[in-house]
C-alpha atoms as a PDB file:
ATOM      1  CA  UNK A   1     -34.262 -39.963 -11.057  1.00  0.00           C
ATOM      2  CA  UNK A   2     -31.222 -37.726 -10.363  1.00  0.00           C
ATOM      3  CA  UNK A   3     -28.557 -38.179 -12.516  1.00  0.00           C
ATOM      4  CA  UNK A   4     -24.678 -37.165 -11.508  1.00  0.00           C
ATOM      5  CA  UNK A   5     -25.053 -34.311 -14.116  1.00  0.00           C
ATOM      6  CA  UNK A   6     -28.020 -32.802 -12.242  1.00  0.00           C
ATOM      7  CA  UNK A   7     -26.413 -33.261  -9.365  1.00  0.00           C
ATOM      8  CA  UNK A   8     -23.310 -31.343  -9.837  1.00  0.00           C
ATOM      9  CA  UNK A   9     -25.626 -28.786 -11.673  1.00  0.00           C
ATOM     10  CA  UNK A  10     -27.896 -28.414  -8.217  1.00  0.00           C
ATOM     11  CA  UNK A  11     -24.555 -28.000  -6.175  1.00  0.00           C
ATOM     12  CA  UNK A  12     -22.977 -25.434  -8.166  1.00  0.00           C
ATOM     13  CA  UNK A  13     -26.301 -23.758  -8.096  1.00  0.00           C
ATOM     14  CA  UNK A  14     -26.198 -24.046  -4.237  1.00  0.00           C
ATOM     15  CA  UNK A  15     -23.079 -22.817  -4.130  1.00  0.00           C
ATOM     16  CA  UNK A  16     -23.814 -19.508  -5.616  1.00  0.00           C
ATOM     17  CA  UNK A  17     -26.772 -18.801  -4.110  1.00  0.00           C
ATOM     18  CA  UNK A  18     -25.446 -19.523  -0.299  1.00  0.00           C
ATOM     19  CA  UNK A  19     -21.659 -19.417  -0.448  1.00  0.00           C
ATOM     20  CA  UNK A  20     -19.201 -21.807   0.468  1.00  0.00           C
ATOM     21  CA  UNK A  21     -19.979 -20.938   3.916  1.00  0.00           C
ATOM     22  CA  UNK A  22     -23.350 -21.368   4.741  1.00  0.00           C
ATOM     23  CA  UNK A  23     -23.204 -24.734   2.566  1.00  0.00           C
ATOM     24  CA  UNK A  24     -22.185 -26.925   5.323  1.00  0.00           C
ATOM     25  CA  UNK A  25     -24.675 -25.163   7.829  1.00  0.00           C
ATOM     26  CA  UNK A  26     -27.542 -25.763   5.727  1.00  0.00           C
ATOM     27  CA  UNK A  27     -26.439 -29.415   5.158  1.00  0.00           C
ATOM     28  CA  UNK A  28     -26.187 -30.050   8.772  1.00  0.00           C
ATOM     29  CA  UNK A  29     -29.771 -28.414   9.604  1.00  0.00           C
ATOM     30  CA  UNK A  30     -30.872 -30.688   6.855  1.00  0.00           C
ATOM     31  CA  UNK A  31     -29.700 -33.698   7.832  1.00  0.00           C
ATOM     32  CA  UNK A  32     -31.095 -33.129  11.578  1.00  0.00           C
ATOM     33  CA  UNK A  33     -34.252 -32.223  10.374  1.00  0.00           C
ATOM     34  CA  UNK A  34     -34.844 -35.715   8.403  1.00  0.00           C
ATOM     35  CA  UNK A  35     -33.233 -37.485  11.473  1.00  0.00           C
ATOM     36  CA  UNK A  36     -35.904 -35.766  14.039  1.00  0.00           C
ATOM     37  CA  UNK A  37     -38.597 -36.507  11.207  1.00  0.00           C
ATOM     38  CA  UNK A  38     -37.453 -39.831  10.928  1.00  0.00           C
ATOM     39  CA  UNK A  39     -37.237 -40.016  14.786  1.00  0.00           C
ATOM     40  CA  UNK A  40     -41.046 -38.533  15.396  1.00  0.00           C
ATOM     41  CA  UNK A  41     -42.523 -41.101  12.637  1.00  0.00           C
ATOM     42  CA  UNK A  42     -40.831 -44.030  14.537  1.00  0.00           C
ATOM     43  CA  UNK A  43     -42.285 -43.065  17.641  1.00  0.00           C
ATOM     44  CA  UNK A  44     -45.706 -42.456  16.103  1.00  0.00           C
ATOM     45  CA  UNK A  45     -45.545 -45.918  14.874  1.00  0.00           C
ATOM     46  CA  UNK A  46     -44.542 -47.214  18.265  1.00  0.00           C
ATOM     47  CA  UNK A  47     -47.536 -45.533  20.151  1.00  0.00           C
ATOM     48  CA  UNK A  48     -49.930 -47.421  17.504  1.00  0.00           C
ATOM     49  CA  UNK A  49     -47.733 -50.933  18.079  1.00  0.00           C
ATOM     50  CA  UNK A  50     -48.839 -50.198  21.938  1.00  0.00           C
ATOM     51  CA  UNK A  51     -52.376 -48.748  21.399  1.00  0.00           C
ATOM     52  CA  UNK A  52     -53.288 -51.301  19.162  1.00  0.00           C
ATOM     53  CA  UNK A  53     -51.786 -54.156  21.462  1.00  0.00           C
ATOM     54  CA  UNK A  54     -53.380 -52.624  24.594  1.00  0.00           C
ATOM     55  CA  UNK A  55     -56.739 -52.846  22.920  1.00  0.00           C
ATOM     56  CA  UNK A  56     -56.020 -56.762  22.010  1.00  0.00           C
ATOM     57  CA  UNK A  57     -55.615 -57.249  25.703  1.00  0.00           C
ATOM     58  CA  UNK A  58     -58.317 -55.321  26.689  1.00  0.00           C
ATOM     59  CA  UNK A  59     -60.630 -57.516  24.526  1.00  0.00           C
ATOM     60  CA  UNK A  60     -59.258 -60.429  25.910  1.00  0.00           C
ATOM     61  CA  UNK A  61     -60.044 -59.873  29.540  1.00  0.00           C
ATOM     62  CA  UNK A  62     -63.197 -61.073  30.689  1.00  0.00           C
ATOM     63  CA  UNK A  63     -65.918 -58.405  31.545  1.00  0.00           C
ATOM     64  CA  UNK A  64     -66.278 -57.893  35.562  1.00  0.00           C
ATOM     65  CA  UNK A  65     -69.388 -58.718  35.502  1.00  0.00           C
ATOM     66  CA  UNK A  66     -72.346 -58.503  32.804  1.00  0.00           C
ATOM     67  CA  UNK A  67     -74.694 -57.467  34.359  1.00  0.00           C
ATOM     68  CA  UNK A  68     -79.148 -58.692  33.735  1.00  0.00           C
ATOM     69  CA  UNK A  69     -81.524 -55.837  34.227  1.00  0.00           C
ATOM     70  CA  UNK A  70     -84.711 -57.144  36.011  1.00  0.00           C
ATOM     71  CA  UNK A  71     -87.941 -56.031  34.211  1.00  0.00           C
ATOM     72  CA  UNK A  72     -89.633 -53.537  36.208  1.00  0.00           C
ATOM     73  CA  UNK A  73     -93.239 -53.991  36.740  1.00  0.00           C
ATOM     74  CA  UNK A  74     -95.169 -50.535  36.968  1.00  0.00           C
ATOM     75  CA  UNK A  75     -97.888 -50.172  39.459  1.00  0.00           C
ATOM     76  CA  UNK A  76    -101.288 -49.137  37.161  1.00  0.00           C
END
């Protein structure tokens, strides 16, 4: 769990390492990398939703037509 001290701890730590700059750069590629992760897993679950619900329907539908394979009778 993060606690407010290690937090303030990790941000001063950014802040010397990157600069008061490049802080707000790096928080902004951040935050659009989880959104376009976050984006990419919804979709991923959406394409099973449909897979799995086109395979329901699929299973549902009656076969065209089964069809009965006569026995063939050799000539010996």
């Amino acid at each position: 769990m993060i606690t407010p001290t290690v937090a303030v701890i990790a941000l001063v730590i950014a802040l010397i390492l990157f600069g008061p700059g490049k802080l707000p750069e790096l928080g902004k590629g951040l935050g659009k990398g989880i959104k376009e992760f976050k984006d990419a897993t919804d979709l991923s679950d959406d394409d099973g939703k449909k897979k799995k619900k086109e395979i329901a329907e699929s299973k549902k539908e009656e076969p065209a037509e089964s069809k009965k394979e006569e026995p063939v009778e050799s000539k010996e």
